[in-house]
N, C-alpha and C. Protein backbone atom coordinates (compact mmCIF):
# COMPACT_ATOMS: atom_id res chain seq x y z
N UNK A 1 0.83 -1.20 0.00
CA UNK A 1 0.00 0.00 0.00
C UNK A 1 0.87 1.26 0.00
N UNK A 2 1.86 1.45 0.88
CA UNK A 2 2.85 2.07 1.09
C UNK A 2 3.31 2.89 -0.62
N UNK A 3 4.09 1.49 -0.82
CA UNK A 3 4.73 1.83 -2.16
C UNK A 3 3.57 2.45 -3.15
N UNK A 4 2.23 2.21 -3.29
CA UNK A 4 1.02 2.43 -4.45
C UNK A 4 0.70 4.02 -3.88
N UNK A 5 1.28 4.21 -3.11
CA UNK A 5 0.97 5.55 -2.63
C UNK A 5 1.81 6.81 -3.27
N UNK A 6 3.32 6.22 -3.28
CA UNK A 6 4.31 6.65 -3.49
C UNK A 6 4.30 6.63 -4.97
N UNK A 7 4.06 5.86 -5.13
CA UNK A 7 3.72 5.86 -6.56
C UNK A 7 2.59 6.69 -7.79
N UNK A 8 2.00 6.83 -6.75
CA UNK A 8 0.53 7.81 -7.19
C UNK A 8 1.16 9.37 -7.31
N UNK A 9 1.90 9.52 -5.91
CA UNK A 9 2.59 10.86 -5.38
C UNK A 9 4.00 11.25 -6.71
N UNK A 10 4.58 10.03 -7.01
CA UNK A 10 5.27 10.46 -8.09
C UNK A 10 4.85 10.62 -9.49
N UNK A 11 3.62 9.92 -9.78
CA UNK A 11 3.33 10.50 -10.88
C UNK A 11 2.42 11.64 -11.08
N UNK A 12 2.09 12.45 -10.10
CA UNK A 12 1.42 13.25 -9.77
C UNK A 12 2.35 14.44 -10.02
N UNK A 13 3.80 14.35 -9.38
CA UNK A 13 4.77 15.06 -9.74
C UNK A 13 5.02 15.62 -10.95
N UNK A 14 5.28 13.82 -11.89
CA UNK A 14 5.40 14.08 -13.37
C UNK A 14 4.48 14.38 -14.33
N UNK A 15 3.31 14.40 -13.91
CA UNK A 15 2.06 15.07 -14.62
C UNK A 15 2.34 16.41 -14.33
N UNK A 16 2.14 17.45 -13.41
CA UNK A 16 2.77 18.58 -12.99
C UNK A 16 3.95 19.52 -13.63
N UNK A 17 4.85 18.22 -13.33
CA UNK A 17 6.18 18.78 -14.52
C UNK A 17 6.40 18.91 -15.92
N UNK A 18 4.90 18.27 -16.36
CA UNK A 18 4.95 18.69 -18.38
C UNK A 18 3.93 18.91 -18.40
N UNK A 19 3.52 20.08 -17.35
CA UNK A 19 2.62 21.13 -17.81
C UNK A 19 1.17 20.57 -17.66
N UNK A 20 1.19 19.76 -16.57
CA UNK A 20 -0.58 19.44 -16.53
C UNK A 20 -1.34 20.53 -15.99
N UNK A 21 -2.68 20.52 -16.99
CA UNK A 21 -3.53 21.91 -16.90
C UNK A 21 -5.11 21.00 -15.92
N UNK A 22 -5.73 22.03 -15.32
CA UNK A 22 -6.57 21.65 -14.51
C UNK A 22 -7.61 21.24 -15.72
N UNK A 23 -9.00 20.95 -15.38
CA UNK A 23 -9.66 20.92 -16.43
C UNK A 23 -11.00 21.98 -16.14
N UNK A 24 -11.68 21.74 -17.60
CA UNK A 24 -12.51 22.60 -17.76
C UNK A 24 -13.33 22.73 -17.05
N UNK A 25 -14.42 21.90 -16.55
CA UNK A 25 -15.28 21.61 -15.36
C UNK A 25 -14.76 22.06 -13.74
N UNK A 26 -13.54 21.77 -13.00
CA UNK A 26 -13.20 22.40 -11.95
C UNK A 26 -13.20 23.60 -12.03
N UNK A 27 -12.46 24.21 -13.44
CA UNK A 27 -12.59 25.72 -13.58
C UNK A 27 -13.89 26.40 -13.56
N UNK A 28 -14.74 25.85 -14.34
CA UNK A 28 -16.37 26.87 -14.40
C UNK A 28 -16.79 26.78 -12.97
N UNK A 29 -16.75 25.28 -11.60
CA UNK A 29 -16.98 25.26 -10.79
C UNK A 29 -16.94 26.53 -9.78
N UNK A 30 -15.03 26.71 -10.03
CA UNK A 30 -14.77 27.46 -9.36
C UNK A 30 -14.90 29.37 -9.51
N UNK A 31 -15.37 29.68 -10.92
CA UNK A 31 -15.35 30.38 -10.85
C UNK A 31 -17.28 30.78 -10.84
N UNK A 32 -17.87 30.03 -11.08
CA UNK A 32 -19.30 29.87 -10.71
C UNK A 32 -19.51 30.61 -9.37
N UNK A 33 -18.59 29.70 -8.43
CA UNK A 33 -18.82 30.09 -7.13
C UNK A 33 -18.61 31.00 -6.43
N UNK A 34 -18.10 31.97 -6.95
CA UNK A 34 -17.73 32.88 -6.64
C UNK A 34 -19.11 34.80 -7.49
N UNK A 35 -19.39 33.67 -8.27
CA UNK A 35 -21.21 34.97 -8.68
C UNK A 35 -21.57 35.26 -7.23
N UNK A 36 -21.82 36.41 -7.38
CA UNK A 36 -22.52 37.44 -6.20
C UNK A 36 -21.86 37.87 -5.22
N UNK A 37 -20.31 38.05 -5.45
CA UNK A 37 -19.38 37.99 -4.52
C UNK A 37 -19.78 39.67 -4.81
N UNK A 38 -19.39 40.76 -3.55
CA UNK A 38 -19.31 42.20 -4.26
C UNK A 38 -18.26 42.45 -2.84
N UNK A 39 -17.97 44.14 -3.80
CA UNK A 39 -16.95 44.81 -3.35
C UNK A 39 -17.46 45.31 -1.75
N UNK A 40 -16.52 45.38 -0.63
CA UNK A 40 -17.27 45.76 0.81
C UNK A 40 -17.71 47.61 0.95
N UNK A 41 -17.05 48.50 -0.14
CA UNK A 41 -17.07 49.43 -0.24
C UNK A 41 -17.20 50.40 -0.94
N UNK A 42 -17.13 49.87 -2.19
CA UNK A 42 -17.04 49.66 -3.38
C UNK A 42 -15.86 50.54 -4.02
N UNK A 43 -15.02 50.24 -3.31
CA UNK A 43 -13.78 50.61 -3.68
C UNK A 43 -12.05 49.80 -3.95
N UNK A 44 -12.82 48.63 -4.52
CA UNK A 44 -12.24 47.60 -5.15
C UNK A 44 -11.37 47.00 -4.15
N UNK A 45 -12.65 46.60 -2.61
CA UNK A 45 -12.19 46.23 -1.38
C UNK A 45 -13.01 44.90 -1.11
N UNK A 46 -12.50 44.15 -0.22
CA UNK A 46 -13.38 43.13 0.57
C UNK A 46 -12.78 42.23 0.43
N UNK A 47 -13.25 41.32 1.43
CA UNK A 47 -12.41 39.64 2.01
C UNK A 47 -12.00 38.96 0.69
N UNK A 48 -13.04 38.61 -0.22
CA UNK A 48 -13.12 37.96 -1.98
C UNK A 48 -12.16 38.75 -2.70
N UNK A 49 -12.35 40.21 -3.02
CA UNK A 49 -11.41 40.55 -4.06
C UNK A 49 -10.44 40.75 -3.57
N UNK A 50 -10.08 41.37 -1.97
CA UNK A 50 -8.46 41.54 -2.11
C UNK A 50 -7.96 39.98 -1.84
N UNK A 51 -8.47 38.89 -1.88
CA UNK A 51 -8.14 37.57 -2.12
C UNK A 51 -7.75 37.17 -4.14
N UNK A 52 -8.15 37.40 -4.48
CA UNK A 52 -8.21 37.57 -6.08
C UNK A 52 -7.03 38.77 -6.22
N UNK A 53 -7.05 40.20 -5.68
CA UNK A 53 -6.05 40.87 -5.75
C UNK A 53 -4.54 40.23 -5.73
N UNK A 54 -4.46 39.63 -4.38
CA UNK A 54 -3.63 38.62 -3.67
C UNK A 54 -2.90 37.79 -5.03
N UNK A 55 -3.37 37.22 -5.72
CA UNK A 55 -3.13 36.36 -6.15
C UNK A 55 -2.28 36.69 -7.23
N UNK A 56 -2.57 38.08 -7.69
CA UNK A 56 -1.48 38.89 -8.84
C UNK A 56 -0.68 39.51 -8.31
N UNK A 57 -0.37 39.83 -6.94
CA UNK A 57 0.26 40.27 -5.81
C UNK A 57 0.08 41.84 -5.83
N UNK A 58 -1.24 42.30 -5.84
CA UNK A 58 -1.72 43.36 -5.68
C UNK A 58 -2.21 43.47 -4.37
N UNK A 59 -2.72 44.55 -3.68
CA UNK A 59 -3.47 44.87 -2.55
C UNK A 59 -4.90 45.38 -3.06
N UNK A 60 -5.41 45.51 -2.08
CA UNK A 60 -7.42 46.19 -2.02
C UNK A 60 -6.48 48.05 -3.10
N UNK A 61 -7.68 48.00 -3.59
CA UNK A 61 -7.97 49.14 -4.31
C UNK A 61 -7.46 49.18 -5.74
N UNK A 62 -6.98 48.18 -6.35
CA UNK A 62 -6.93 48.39 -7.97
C UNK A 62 -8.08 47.17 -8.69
N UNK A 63 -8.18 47.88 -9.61
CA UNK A 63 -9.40 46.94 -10.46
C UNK A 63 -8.80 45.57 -10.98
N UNK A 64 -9.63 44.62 -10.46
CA UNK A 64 -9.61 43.49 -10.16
C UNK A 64 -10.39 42.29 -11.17
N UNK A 65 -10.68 42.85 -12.08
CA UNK A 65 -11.57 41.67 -13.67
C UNK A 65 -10.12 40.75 -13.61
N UNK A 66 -9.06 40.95 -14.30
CA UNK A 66 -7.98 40.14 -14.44
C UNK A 66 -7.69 39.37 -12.90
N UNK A 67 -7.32 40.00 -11.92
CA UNK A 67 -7.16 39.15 -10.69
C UNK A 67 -8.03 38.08 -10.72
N UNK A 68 -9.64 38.13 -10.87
CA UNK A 68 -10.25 37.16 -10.50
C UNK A 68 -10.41 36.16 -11.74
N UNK A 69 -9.98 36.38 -12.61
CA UNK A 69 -9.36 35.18 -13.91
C UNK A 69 -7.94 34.62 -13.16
N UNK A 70 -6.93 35.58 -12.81
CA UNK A 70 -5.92 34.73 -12.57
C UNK A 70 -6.46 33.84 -11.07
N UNK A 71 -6.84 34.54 -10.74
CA UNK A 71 -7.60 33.74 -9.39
C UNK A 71 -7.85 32.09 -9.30
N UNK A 72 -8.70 32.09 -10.09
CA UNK A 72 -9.91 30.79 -10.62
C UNK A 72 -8.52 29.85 -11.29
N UNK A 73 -7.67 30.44 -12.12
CA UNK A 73 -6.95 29.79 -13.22
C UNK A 73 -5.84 29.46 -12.16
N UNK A 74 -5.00 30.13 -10.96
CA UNK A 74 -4.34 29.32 -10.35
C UNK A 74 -5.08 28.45 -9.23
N UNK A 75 -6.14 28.51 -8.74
CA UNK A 75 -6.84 27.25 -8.42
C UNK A 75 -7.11 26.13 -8.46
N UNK A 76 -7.05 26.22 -10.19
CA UNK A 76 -7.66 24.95 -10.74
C UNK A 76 -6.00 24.57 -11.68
N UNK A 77 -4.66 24.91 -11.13
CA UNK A 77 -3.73 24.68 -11.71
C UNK A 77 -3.51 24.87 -13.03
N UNK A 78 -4.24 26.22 -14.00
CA UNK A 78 -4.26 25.95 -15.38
C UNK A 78 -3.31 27.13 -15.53
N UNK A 79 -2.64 27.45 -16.39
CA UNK A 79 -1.16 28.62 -16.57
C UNK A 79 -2.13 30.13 -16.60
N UNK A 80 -1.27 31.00 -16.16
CA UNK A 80 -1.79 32.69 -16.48
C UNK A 80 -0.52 33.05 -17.17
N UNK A 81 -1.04 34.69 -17.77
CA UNK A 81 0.29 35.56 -18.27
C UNK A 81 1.60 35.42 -17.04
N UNK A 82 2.58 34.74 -17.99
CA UNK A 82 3.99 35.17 -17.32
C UNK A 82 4.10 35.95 -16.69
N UNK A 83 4.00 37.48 -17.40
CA UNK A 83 4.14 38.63 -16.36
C UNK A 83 2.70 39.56 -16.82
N UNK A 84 2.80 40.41 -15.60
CA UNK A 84 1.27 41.36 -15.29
C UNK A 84 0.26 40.12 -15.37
N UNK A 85 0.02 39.44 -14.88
CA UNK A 85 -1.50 39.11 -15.13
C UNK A 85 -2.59 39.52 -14.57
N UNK A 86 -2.43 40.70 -13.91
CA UNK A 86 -3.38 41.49 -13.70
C UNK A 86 -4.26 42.60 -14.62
N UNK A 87 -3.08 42.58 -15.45
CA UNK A 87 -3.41 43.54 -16.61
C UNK A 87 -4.26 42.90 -17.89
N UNK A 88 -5.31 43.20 -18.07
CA UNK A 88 -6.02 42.53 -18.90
C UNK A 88 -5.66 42.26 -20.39
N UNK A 89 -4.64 43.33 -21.43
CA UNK A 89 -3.92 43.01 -22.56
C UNK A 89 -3.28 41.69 -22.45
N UNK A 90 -2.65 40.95 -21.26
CA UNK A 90 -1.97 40.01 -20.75
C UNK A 90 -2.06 38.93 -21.53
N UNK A 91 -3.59 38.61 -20.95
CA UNK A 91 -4.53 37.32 -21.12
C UNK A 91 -4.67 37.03 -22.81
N UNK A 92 -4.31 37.76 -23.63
CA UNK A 92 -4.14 37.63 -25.28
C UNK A 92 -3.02 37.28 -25.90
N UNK A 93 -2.27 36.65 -25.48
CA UNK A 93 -0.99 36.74 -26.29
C UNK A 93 -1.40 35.57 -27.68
N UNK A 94 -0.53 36.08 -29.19
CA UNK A 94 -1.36 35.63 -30.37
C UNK A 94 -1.17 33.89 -30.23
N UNK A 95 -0.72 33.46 -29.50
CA UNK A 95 -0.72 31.87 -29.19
C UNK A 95 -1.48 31.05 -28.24
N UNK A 96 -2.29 31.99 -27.65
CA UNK A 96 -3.68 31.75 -27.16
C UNK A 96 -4.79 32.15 -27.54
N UNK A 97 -4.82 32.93 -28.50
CA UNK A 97 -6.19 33.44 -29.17
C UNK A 97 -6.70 32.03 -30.33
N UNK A 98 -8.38 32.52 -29.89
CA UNK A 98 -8.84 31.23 -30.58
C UNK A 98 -10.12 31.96 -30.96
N UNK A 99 -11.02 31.63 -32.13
CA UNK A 99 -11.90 32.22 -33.05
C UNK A 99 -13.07 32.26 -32.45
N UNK A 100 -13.79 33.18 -32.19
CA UNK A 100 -14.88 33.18 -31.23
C UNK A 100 -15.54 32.33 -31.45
N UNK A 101 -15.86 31.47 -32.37
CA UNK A 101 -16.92 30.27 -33.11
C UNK A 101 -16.55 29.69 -32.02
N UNK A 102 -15.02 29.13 -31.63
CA UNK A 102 -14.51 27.90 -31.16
C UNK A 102 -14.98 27.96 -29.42
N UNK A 103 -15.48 29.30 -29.16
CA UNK A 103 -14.92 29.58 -27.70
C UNK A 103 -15.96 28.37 -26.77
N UNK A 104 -15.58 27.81 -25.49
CA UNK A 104 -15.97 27.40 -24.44
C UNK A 104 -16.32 27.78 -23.21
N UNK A 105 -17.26 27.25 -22.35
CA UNK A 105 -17.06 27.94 -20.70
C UNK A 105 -15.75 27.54 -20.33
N UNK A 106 -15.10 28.41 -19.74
CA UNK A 106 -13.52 28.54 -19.03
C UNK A 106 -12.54 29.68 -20.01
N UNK A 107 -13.11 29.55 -21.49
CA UNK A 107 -12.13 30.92 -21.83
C UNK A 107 -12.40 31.99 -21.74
N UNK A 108 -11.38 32.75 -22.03
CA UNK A 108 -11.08 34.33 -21.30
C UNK A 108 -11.55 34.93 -22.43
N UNK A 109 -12.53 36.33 -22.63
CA UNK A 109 -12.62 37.01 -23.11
C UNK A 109 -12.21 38.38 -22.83
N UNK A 110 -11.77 38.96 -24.00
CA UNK A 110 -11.77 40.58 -23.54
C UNK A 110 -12.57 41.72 -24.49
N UNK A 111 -12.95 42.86 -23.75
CA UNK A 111 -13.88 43.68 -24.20
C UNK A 111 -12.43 44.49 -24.93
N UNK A 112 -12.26 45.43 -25.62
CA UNK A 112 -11.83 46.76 -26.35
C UNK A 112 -12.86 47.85 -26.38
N UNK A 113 -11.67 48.72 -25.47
CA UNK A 113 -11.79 49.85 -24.92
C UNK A 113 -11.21 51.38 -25.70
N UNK A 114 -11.95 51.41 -26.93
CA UNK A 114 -11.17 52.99 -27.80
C UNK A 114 -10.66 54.13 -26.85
N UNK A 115 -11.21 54.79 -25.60
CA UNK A 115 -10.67 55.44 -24.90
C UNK A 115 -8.89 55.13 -24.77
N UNK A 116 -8.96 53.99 -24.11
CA UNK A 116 -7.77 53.10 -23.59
C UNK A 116 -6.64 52.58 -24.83
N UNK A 117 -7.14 52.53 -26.15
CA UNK A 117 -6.57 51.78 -27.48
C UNK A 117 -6.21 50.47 -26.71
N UNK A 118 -7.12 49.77 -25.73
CA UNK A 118 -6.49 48.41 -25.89
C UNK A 118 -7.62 47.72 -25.02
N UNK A 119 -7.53 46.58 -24.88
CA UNK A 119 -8.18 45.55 -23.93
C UNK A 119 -8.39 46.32 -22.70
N UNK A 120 -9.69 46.57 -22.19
CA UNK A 120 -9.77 47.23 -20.67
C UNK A 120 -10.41 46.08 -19.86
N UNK A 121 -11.31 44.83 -19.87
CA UNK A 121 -11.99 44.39 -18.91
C UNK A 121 -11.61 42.71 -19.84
N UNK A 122 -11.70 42.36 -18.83
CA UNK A 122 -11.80 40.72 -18.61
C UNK A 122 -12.86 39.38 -18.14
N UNK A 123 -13.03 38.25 -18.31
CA UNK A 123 -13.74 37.41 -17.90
C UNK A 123 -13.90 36.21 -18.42
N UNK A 124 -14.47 35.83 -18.21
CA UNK A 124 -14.84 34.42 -18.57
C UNK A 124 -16.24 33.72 -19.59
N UNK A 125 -16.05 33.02 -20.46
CA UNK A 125 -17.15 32.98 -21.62
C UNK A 125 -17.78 31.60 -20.53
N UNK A 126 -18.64 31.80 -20.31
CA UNK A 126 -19.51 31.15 -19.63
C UNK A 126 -20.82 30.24 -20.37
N UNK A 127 -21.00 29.73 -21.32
CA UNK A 127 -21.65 29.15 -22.67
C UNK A 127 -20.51 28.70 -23.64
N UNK A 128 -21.13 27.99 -24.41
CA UNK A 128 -20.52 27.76 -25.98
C UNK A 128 -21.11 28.64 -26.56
N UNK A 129 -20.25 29.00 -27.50
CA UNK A 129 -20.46 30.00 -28.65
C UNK A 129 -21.64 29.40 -29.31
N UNK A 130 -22.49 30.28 -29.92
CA UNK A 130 -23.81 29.81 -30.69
C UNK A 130 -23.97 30.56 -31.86
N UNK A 131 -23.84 30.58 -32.99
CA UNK A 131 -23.65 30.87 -34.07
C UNK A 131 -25.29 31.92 -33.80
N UNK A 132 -26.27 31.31 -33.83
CA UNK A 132 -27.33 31.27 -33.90
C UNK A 132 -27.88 32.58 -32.55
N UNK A 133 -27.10 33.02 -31.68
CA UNK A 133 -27.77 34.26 -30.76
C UNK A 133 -26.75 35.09 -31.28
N UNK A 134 -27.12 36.24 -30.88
CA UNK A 134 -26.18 37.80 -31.03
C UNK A 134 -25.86 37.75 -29.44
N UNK A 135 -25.80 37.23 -28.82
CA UNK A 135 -25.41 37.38 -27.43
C UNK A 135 -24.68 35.94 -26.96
N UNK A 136 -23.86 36.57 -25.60
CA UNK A 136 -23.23 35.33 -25.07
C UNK A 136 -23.17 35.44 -23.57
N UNK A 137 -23.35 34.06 -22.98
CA UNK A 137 -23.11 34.18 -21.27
C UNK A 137 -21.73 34.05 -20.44
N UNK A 138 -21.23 35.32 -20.13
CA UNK A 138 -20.44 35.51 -19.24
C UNK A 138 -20.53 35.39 -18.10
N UNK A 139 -19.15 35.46 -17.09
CA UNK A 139 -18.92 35.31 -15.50
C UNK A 139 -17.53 36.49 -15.57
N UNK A 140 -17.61 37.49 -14.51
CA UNK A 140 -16.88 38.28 -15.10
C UNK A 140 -16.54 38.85 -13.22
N UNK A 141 -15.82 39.64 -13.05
CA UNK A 141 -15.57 40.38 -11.81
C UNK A 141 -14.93 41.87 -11.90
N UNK A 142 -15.69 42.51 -11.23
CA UNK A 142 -15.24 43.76 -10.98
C UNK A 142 -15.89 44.43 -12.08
N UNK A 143 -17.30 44.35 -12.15
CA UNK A 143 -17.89 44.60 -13.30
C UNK A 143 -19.61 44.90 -12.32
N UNK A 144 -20.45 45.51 -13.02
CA UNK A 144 -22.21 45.34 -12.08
C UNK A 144 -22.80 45.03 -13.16
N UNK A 145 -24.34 45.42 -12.95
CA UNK A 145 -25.42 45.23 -13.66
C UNK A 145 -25.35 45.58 -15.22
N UNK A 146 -24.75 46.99 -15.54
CA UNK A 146 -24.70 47.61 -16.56
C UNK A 146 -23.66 46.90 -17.21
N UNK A 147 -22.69 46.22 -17.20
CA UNK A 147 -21.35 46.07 -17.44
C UNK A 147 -20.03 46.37 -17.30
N UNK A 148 -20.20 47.32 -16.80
CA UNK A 148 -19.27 48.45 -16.54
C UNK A 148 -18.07 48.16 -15.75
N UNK A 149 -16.81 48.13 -16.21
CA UNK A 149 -15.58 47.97 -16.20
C UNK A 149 -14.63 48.20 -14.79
N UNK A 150 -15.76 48.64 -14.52
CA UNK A 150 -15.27 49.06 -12.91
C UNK A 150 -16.38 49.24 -12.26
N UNK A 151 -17.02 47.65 -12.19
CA UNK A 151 -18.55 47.36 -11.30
C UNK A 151 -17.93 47.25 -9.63
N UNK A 152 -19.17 46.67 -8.92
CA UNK A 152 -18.87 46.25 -7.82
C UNK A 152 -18.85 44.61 -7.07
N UNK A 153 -18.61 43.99 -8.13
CA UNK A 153 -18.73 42.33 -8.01
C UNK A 153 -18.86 41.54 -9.05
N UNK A 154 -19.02 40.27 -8.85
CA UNK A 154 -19.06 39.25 -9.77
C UNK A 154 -20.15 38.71 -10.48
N UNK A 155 -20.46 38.66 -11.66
CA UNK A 155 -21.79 38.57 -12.33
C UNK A 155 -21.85 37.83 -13.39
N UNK A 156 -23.10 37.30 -13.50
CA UNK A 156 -23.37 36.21 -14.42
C UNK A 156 -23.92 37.06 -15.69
N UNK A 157 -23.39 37.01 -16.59
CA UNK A 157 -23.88 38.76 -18.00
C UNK A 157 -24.26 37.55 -18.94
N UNK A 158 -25.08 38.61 -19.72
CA UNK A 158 -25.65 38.24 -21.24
C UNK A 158 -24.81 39.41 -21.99
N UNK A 159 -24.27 38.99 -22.92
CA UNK A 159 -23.29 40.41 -23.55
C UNK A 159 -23.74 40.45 -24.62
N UNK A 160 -23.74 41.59 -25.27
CA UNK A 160 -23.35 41.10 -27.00
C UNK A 160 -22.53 40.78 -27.24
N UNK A 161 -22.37 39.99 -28.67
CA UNK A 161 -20.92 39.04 -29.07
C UNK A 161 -20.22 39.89 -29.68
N UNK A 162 -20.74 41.38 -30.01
CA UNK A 162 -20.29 42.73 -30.96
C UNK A 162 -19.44 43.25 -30.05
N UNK A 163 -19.36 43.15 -28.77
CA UNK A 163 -18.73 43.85 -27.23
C UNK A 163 -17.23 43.24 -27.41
N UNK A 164 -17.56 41.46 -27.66
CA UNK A 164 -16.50 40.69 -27.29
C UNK A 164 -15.01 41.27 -28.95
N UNK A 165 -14.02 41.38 -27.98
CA UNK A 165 -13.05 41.71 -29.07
C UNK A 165 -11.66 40.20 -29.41
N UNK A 166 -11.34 39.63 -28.57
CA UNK A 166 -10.53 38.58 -28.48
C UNK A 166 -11.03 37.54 -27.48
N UNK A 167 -11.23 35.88 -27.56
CA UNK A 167 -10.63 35.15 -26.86
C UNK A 167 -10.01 33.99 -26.80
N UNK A 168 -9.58 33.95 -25.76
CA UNK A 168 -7.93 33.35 -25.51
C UNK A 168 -8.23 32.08 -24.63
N UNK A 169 -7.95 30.94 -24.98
CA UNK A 169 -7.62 29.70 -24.15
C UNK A 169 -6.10 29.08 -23.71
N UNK A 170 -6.84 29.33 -22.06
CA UNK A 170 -5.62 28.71 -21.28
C UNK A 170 -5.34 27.12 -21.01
N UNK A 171 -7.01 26.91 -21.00
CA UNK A 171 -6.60 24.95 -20.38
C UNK A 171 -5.91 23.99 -21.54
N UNK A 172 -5.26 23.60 -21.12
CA UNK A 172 -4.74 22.49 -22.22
C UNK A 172 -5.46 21.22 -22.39
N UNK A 173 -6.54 20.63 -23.17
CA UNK A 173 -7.31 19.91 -23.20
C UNK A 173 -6.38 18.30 -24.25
């Protein structure tokens, strides 16, 4: 028994060491669970987000959509941006972008922001893509009711698919 243990424990190792990605299902779990989480002040504060902050090694008070992607994604052991992954341009690099047709629940979408000339908000495609609606179901943070890029919590959205500008898959399936 001993040894079958040890044995489990080492290949657990070597799965780990060539890049084993969590899967898709733990991920939607975990980031499911976290809908209706909101800010304590609404000043991009509280137990949940500066936990998600935490995790990009930020503190309470910067906007937090990217934290709570990298959040969910080191949870469930699946890779984030090398560096900044707090920063939402991050989450795109051209070797993770995949054709919105293709997208799944667990990939990352990002909105484009003309003010900004670049990616401003982040989240999660929460549905399969459907050829067939003009809209899609997101899970998103640091976002409210309206959409808005600097909400006060975590929300389950209907978007338009006209909103969505890139997304990007992390799990390795």
């Amino acid at each position: 028994m001993a040894k079958r243990i040890v044995l489990i424990a080492l290949l657990g190792l070597l799965i780990n060491s060539l890049g084993y990605s969590g899967g898709r299902d733990e991920l939607v779990k975990t980031y499911r669970k976290h809908i209706g989480v909101r800010e304590l002040t609404g000043n991009n504060d509280g137990k949940e987000v500066e936990m998600f902050l935490r995790s990009t090694g930020l503190g309470k008070g910067y906007a937090w959509c990217a934290a709570f992607v990298t959040y969910c994604h080191i949870e469930n052991d699946i890779a984030i941006p090398e560096k900044a992954p707090a920063w939402s341009p991050a989450w795109f690099p051209k070797h993770r972008l995949i054709n919105h047709e293709k997208a799944l629940p667990g990939d990352v979408f990002g909105i484009y922001y003309a003010n900004m000339k670049r990616i401003g908000h982040v989240g999660f495609i929460d549905q399969a893509w459907n050829n067939d609606s003009s809209n899609i179901i997101t899970v998103e943070g640091n976002t409210n009711g309206d959409g808005s890029r600097e909400g006060d919590g975590v929300y389950r959205k209907r978007r338009s698919k006209k909103q969505i500008k890139s997304i990007s898959r992390w799990i390795q399936e």
